[in-house]
PDB file of N, CA and C in Angstrom:
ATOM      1  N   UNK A   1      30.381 -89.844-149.311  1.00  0.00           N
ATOM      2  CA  UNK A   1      31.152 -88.640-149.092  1.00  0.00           C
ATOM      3  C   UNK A   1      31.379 -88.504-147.590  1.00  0.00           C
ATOM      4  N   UNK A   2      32.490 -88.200-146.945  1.00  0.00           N
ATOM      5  CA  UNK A   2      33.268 -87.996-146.101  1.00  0.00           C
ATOM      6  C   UNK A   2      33.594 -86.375-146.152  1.00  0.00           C
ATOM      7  N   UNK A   3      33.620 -85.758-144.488  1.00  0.00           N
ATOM      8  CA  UNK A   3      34.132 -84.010-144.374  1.00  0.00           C
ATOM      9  C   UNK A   3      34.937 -84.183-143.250  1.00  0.00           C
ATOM     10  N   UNK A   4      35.652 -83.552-143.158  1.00  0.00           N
ATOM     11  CA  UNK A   4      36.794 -83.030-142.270  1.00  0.00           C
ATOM     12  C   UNK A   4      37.196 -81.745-142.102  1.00  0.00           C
ATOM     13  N   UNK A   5      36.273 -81.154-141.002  1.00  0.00           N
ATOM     14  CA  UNK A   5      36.835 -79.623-141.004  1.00  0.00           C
ATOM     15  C   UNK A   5      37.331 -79.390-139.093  1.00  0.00           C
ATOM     16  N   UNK A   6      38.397 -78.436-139.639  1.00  0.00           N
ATOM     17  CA  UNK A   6      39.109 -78.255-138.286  1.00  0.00           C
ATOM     18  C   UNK A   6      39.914 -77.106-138.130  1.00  0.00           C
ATOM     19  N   UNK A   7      39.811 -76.327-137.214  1.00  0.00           N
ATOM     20  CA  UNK A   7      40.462 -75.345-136.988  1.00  0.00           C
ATOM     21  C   UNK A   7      42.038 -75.105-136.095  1.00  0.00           C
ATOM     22  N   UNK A   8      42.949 -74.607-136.587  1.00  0.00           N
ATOM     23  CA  UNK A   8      44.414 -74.636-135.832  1.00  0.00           C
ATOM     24  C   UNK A   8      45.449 -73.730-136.127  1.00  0.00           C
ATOM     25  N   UNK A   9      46.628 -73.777-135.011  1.00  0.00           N
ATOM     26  CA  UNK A   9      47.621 -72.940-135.311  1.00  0.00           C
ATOM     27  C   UNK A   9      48.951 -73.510-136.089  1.00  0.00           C
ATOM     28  N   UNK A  10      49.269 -72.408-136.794  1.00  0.00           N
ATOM     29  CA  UNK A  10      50.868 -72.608-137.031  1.00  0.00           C
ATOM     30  C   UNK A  10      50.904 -72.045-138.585  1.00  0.00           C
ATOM     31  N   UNK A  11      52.126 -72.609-139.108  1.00  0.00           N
ATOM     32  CA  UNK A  11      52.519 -71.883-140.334  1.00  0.00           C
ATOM     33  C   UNK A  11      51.821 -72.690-141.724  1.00  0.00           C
ATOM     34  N   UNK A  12      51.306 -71.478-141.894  1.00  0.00           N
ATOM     35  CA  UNK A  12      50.301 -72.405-143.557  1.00  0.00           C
ATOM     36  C   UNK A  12      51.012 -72.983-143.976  1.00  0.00           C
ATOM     37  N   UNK A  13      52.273 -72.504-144.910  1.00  0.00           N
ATOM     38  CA  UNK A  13      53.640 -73.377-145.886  1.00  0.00           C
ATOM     39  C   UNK A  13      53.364 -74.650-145.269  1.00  0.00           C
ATOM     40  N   UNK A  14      54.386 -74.666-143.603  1.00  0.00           N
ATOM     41  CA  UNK A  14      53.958 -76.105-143.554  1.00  0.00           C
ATOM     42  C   UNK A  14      53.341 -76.825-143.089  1.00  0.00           C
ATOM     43  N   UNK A  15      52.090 -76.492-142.967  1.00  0.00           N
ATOM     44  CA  UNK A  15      50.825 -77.330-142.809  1.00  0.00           C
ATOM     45  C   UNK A  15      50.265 -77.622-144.778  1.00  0.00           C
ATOM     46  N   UNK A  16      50.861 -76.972-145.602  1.00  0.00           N
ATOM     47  CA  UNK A  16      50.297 -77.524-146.788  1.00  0.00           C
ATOM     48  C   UNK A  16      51.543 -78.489-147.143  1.00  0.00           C
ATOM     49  N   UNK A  17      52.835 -78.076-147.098  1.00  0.00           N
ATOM     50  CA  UNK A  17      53.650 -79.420-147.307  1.00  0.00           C
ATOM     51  C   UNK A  17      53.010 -81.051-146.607  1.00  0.00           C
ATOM     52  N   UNK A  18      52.989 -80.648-145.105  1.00  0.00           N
ATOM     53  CA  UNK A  18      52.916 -81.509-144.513  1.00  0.00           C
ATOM     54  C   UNK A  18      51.757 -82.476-145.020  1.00  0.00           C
ATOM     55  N   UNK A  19      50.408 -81.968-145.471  1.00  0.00           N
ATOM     56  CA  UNK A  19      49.818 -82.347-146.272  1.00  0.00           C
ATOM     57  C   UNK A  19      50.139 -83.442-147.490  1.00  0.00           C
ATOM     58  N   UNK A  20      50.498 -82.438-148.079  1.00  0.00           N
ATOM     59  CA  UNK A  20      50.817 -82.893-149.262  1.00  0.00           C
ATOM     60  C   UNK A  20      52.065 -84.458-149.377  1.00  0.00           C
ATOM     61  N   UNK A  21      52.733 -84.270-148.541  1.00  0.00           N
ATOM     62  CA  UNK A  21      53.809 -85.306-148.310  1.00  0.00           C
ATOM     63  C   UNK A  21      53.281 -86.603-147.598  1.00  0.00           C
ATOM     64  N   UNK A  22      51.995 -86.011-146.467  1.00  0.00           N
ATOM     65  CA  UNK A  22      51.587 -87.353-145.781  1.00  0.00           C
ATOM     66  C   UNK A  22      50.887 -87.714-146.483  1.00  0.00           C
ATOM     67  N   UNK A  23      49.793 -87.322-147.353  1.00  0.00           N
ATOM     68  CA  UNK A  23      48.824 -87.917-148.107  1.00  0.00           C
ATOM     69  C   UNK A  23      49.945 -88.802-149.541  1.00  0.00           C
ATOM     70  N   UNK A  24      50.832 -88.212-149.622  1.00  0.00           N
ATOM     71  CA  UNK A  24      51.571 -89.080-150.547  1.00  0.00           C
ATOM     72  C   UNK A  24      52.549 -90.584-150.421  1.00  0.00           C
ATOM     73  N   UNK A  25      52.671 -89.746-149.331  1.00  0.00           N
ATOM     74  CA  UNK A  25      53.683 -91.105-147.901  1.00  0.00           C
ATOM     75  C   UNK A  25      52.427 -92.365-147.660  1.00  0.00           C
ATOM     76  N   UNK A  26      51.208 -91.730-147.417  1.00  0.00           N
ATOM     77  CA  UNK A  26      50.185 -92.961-146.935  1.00  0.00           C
ATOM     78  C   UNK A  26      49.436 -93.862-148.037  1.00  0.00           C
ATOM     79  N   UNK A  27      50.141 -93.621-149.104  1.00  0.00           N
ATOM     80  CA  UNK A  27      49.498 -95.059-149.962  1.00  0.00           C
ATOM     81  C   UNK A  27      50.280 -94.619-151.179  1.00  0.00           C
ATOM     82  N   UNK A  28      50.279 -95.855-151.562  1.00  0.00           N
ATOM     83  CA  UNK A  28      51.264 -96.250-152.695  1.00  0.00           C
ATOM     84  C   UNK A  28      50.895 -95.779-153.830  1.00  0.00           C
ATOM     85  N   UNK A  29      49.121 -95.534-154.302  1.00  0.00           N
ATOM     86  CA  UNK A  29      48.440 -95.285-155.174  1.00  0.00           C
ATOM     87  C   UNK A  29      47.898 -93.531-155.298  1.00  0.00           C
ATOM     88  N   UNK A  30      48.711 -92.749-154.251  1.00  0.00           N
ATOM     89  CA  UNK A  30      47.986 -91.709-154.045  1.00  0.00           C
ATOM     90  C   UNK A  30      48.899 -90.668-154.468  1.00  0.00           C
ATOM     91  N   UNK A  31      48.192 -89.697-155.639  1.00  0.00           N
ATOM     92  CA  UNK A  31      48.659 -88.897-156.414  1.00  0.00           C
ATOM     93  C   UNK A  31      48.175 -87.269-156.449  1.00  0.00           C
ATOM     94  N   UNK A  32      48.483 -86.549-155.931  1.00  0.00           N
ATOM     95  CA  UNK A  32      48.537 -84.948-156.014  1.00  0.00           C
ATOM     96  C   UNK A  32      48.196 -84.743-157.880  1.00  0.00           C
ATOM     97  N   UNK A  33      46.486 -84.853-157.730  1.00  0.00           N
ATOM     98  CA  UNK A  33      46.078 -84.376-158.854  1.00  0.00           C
ATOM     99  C   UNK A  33      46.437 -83.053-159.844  1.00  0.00           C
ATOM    100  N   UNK A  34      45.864 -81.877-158.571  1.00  0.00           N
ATOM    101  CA  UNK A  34      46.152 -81.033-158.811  1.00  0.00           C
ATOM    102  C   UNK A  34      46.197 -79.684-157.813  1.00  0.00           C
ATOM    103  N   UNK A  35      46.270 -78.513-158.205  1.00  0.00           N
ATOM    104  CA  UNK A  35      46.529 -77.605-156.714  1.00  0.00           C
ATOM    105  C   UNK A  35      46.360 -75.990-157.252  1.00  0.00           C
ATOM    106  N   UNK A  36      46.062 -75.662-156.221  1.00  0.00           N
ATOM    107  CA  UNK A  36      45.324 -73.936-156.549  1.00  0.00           C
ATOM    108  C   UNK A  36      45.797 -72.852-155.560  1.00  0.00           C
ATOM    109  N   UNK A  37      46.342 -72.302-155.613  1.00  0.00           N
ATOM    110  CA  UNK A  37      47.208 -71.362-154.554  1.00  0.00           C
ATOM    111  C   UNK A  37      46.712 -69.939-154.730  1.00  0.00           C
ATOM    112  N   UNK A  38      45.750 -68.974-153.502  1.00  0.00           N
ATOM    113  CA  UNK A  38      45.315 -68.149-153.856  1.00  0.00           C
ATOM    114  C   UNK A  38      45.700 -67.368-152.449  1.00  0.00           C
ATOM    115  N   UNK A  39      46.039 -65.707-152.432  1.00  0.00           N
ATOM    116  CA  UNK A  39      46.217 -64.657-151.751  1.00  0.00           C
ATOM    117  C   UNK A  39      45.671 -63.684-151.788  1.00  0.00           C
ATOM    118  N   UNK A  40      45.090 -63.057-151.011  1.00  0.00           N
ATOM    119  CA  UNK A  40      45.002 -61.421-150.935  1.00  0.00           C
ATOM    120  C   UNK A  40      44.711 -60.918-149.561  1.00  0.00           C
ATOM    121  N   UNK A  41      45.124 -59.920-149.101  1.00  0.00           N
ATOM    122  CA  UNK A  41      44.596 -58.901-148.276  1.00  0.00           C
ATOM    123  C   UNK A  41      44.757 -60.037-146.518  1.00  0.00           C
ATOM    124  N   UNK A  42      46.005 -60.444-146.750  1.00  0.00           N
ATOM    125  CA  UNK A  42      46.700 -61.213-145.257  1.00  0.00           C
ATOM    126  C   UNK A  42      46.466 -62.431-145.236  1.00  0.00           C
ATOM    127  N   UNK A  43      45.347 -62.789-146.684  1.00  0.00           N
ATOM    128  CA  UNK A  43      44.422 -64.283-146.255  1.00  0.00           C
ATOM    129  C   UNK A  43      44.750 -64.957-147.532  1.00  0.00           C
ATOM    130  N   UNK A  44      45.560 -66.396-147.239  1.00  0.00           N
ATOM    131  CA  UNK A  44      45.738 -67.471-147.844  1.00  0.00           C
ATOM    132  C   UNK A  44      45.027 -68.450-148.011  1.00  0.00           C
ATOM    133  N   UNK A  45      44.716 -69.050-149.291  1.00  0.00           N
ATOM    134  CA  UNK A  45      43.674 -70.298-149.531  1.00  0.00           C
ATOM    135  C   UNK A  45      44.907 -71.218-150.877  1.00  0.00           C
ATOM    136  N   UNK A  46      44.523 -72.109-150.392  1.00  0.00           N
ATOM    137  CA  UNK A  46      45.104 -73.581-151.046  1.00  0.00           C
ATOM    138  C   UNK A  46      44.211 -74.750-151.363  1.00  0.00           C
ATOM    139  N   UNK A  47      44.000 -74.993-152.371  1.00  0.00           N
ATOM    140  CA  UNK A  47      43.488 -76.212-152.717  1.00  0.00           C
ATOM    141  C   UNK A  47      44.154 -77.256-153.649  1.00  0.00           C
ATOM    142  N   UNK A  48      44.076 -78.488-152.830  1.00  0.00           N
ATOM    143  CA  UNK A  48      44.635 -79.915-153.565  1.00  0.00           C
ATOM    144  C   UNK A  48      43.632 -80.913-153.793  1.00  0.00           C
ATOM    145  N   UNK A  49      44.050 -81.533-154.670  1.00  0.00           N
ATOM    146  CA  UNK A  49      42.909 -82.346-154.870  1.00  0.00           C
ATOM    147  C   UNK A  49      43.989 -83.782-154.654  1.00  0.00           C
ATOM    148  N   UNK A  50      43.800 -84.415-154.039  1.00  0.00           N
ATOM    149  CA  UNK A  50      44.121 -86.059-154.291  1.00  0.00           C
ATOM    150  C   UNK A  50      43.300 -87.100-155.227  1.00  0.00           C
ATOM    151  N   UNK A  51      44.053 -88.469-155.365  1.00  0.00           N
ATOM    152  CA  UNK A  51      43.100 -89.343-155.307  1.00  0.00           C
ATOM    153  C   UNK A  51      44.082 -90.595-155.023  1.00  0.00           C
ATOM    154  N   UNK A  52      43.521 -91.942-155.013  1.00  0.00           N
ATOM    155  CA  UNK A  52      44.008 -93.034-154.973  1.00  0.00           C
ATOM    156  C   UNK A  52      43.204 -94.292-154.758  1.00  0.00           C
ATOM    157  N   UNK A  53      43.660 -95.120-155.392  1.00  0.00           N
ATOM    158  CA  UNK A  53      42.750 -96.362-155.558  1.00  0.00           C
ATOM    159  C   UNK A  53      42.785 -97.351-153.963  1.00  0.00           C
ATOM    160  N   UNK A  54      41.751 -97.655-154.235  1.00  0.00           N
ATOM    161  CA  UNK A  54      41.248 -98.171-152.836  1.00  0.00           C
ATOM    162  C   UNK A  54      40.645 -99.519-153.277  1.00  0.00           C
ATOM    163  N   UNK A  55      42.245-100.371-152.322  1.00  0.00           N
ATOM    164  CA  UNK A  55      42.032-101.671-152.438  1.00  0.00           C
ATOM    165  C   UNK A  55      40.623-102.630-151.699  1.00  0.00           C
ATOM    166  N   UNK A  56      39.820-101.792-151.152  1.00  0.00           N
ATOM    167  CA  UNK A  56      38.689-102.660-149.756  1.00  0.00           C
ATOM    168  C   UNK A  56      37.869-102.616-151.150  1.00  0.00           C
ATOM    169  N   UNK A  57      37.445-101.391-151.333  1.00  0.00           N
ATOM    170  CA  UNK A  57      36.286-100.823-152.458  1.00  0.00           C
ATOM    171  C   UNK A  57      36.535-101.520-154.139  1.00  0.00           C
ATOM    172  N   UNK A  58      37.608-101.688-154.369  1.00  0.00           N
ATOM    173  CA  UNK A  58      38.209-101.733-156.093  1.00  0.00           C
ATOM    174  C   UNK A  58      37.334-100.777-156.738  1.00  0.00           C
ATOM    175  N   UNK A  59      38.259 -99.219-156.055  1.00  0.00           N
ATOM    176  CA  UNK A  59      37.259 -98.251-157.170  1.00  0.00           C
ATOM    177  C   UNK A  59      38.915 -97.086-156.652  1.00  0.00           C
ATOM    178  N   UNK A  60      38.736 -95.797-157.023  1.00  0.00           N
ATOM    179  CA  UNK A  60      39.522 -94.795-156.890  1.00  0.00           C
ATOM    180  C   UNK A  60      37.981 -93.506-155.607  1.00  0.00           C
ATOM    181  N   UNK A  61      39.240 -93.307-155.260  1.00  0.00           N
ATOM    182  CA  UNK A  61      38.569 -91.940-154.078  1.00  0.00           C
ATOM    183  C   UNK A  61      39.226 -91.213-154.600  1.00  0.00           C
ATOM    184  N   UNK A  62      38.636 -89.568-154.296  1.00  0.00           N
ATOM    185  CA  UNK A  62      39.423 -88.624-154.138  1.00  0.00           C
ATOM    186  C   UNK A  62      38.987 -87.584-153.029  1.00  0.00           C
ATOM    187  N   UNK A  63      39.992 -87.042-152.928  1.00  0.00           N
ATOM    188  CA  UNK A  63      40.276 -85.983-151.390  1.00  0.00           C
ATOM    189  C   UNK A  63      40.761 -84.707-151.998  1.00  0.00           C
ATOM    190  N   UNK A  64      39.733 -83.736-151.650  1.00  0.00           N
ATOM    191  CA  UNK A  64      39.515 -82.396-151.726  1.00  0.00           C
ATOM    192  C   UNK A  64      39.793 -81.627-150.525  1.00  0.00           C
ATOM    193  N   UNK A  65      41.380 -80.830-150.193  1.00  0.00           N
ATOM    194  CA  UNK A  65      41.618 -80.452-149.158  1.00  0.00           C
ATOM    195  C   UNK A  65      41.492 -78.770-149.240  1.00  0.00           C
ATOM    196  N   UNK A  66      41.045 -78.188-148.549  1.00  0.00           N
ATOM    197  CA  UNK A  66      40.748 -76.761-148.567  1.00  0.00           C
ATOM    198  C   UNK A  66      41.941 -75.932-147.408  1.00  0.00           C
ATOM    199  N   UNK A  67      42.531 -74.916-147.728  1.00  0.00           N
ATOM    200  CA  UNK A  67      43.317 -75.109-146.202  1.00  0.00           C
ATOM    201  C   UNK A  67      43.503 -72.954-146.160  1.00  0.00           C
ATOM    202  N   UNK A  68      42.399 -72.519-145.368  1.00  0.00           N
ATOM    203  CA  UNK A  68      42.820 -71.221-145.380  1.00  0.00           C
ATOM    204  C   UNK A  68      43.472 -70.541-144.065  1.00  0.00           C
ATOM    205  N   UNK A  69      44.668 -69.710-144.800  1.00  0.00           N
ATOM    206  CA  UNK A  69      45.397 -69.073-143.333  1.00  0.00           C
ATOM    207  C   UNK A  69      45.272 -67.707-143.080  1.00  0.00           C
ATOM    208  N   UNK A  70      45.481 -66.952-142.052  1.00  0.00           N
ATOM    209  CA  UNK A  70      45.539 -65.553-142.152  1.00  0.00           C
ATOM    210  C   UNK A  70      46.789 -65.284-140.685  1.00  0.00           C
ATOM    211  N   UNK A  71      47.627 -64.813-140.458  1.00  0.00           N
ATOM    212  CA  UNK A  71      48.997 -64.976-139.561  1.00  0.00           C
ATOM    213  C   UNK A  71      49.184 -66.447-139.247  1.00  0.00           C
ATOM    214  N   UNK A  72      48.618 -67.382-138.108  1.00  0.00           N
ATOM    215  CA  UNK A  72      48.787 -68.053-137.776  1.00  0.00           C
ATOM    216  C   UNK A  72      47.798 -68.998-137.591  1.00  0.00           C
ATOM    217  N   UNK A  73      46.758 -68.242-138.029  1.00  0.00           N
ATOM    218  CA  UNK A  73      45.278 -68.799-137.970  1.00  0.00           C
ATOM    219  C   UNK A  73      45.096 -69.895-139.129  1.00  0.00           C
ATOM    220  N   UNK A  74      44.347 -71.135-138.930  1.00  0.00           N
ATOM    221  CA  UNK A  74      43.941 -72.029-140.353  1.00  0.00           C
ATOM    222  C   UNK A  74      43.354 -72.642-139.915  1.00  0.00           C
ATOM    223  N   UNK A  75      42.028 -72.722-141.224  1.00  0.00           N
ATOM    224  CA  UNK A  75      41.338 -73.736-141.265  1.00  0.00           C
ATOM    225  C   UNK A  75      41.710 -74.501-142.215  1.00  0.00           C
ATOM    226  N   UNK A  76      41.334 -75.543-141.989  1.00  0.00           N
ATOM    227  CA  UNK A  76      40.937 -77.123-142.968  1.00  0.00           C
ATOM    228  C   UNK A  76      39.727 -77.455-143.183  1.00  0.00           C
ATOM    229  N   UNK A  77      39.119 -77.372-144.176  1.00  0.00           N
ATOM    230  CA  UNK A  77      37.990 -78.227-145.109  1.00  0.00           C
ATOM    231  C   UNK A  77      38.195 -79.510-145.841  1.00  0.00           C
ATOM    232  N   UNK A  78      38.118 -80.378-145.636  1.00  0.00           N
ATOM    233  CA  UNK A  78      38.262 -81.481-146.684  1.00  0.00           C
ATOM    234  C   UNK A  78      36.939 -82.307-146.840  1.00  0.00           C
ATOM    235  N   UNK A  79      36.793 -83.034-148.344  1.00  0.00           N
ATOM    236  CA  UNK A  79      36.016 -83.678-148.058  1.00  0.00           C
ATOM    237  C   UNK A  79      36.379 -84.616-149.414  1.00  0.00           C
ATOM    238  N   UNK A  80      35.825 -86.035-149.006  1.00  0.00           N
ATOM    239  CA  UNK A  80      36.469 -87.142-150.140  1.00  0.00           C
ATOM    240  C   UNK A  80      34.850 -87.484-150.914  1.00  0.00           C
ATOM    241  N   UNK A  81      35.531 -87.729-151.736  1.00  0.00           N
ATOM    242  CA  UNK A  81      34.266 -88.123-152.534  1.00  0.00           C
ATOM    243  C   UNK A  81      34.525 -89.930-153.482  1.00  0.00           C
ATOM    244  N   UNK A  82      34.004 -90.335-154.175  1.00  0.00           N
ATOM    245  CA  UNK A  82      34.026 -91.695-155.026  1.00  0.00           C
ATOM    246  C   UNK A  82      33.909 -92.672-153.971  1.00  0.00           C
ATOM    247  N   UNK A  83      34.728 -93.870-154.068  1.00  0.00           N
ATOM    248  CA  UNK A  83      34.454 -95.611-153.306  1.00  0.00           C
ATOM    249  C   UNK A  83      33.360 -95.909-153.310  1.00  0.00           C
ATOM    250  N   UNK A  84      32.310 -95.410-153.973  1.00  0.00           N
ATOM    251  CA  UNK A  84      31.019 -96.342-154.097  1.00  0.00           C
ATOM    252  C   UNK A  84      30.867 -96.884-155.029  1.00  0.00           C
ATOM    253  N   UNK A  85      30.780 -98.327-155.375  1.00  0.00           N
ATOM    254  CA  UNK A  85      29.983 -99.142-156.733  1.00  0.00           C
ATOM    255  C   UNK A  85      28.636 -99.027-156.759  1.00  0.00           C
ATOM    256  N   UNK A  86      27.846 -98.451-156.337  1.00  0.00           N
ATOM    257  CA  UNK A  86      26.548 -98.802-156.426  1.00  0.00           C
ATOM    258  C   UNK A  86      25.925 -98.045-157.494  1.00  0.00           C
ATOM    259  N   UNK A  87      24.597 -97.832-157.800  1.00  0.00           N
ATOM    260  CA  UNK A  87      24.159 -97.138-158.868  1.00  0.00           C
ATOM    261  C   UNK A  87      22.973 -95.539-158.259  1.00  0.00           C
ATOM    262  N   UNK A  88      22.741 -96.227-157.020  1.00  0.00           N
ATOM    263  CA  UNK A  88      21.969 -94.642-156.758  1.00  0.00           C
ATOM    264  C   UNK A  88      22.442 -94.534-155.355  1.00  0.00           C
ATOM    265  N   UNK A  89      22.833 -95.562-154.405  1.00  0.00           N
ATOM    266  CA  UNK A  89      23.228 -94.864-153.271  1.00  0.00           C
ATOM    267  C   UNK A  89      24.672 -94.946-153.181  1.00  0.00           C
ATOM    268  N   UNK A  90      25.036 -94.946-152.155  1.00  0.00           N
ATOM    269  CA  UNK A  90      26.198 -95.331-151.379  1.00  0.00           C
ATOM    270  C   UNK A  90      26.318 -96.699-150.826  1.00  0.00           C
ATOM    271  N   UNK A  91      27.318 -97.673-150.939  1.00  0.00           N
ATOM    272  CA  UNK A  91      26.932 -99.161-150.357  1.00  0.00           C
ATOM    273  C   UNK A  91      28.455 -99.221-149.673  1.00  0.00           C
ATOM    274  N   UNK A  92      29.599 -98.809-150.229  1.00  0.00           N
ATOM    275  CA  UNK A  92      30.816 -98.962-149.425  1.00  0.00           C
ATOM    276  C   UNK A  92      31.715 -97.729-149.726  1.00  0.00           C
ATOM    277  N   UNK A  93      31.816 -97.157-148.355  1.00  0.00           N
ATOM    278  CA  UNK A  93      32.431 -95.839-148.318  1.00  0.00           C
ATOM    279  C   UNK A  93      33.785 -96.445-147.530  1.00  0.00           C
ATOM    280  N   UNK A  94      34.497 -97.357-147.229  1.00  0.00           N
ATOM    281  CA  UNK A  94      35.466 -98.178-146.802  1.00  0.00           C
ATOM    282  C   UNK A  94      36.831 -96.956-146.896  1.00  0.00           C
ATOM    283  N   UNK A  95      36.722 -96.849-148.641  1.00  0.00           N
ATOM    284  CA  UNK A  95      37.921 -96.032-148.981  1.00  0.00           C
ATOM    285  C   UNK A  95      38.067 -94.376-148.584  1.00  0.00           C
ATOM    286  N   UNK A  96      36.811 -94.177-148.364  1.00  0.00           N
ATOM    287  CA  UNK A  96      36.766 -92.506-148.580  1.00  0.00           C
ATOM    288  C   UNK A  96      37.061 -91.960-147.100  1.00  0.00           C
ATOM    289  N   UNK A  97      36.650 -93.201-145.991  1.00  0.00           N
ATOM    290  CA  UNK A  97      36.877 -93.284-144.884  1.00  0.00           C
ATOM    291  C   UNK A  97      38.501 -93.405-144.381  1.00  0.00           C
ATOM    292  N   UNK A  98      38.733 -94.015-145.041  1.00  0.00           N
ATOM    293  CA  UNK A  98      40.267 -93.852-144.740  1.00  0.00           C
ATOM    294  C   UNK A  98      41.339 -93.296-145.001  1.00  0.00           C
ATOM    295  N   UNK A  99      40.643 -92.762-146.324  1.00  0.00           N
ATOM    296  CA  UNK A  99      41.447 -91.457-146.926  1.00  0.00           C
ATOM    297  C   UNK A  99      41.424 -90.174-145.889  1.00  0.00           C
ATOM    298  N   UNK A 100      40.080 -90.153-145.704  1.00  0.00           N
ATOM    299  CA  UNK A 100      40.058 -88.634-144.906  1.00  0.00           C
ATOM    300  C   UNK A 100      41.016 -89.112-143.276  1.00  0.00           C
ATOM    301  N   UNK A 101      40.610 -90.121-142.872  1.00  0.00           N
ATOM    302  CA  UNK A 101      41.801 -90.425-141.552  1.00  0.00           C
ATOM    303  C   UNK A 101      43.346 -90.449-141.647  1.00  0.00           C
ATOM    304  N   UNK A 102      43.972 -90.752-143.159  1.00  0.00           N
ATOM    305  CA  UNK A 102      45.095 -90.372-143.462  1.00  0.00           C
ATOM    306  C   UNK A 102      45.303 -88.623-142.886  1.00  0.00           C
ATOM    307  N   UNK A 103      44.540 -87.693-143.248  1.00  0.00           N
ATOM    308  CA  UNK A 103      44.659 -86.338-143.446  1.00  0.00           C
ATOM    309  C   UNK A 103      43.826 -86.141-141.883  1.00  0.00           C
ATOM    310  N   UNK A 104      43.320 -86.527-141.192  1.00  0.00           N
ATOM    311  CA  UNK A 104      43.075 -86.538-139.918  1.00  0.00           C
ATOM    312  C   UNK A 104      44.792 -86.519-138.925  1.00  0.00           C
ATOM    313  N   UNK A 105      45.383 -88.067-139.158  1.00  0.00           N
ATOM    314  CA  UNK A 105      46.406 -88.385-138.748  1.00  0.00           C
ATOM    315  C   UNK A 105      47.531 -87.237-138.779  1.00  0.00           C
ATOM    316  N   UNK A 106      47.604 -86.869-140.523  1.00  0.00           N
ATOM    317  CA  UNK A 106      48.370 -85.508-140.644  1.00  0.00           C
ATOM    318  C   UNK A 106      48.080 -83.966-139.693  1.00  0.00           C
ATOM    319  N   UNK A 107      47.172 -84.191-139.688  1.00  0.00           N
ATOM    320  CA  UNK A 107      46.231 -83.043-138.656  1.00  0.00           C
ATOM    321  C   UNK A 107      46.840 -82.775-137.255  1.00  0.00           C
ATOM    322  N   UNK A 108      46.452 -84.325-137.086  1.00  0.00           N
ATOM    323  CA  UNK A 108      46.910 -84.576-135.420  1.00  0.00           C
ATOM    324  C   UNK A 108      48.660 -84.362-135.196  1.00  0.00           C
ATOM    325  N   UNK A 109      49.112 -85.156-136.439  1.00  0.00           N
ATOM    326  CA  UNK A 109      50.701 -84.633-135.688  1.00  0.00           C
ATOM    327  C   UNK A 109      50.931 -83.449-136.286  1.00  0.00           C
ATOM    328  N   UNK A 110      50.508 -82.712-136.785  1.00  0.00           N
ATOM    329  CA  UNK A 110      50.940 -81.247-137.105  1.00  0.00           C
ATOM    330  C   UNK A 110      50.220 -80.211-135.542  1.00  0.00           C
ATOM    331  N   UNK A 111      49.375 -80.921-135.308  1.00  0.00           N
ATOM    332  CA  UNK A 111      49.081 -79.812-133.773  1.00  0.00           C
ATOM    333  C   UNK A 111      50.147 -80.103-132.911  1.00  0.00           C
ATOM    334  N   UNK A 112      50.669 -81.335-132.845  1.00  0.00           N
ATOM    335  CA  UNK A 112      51.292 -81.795-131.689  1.00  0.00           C
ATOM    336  C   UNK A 112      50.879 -81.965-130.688  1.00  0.00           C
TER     337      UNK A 112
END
């Protein structure tokens, strides 16, 4: 398991498109599971779930993005989970690692 949390400005809408489009743009195998859109009282929360198969590992990851706004304010939570074959630990996190740097990358050019 892999986390990614980060704090920034700008407009929620499109910091969750932008999301959603780069994590789909960055691998061929990567699919917008599913998604949760919640409001009240000035404060926005969004959750997506990804996943996609990960050719290093030959297994599937998935990426759990958290993204709350309030005017201009947002955080990001993410955290990936699966790419391990093993049976009690962790032996290759290859994929989960690069998933979350996809959504890093998105990060970075959305601050500018």
């Amino acid at each position: 398991m892999a986390k990614l949390e980060q704090h920034l400005q700008g407009d929620f809408q499109t910091l969750i498109l932008g999301i959603e489009e780069g994590i789909r743009r960055g691998s061929v195998s990567a699919t917008l599971e599913d998604a949760s859109d919640y409001s009240a009282g000035g404060v926005r929360v969004a959750v997506r779930v990804f996943e996609r198969y990960s050719w290093m590992g030959s297994n599937r990851v998935s990426l759990s993005v958290t993204v709350v706004g309030q005017d201009r304010d947002l955080y990001v939570s993410a955290i990936t989970s699966g790419g391990s074959q093993a049976v009690f630990f962790k032996v290759n996190t290859f994929g989960e690692e690069a998933f979350l740097n996809k959504l890093r990358q998105i990060l970075d050019d959305f601050r500018g």
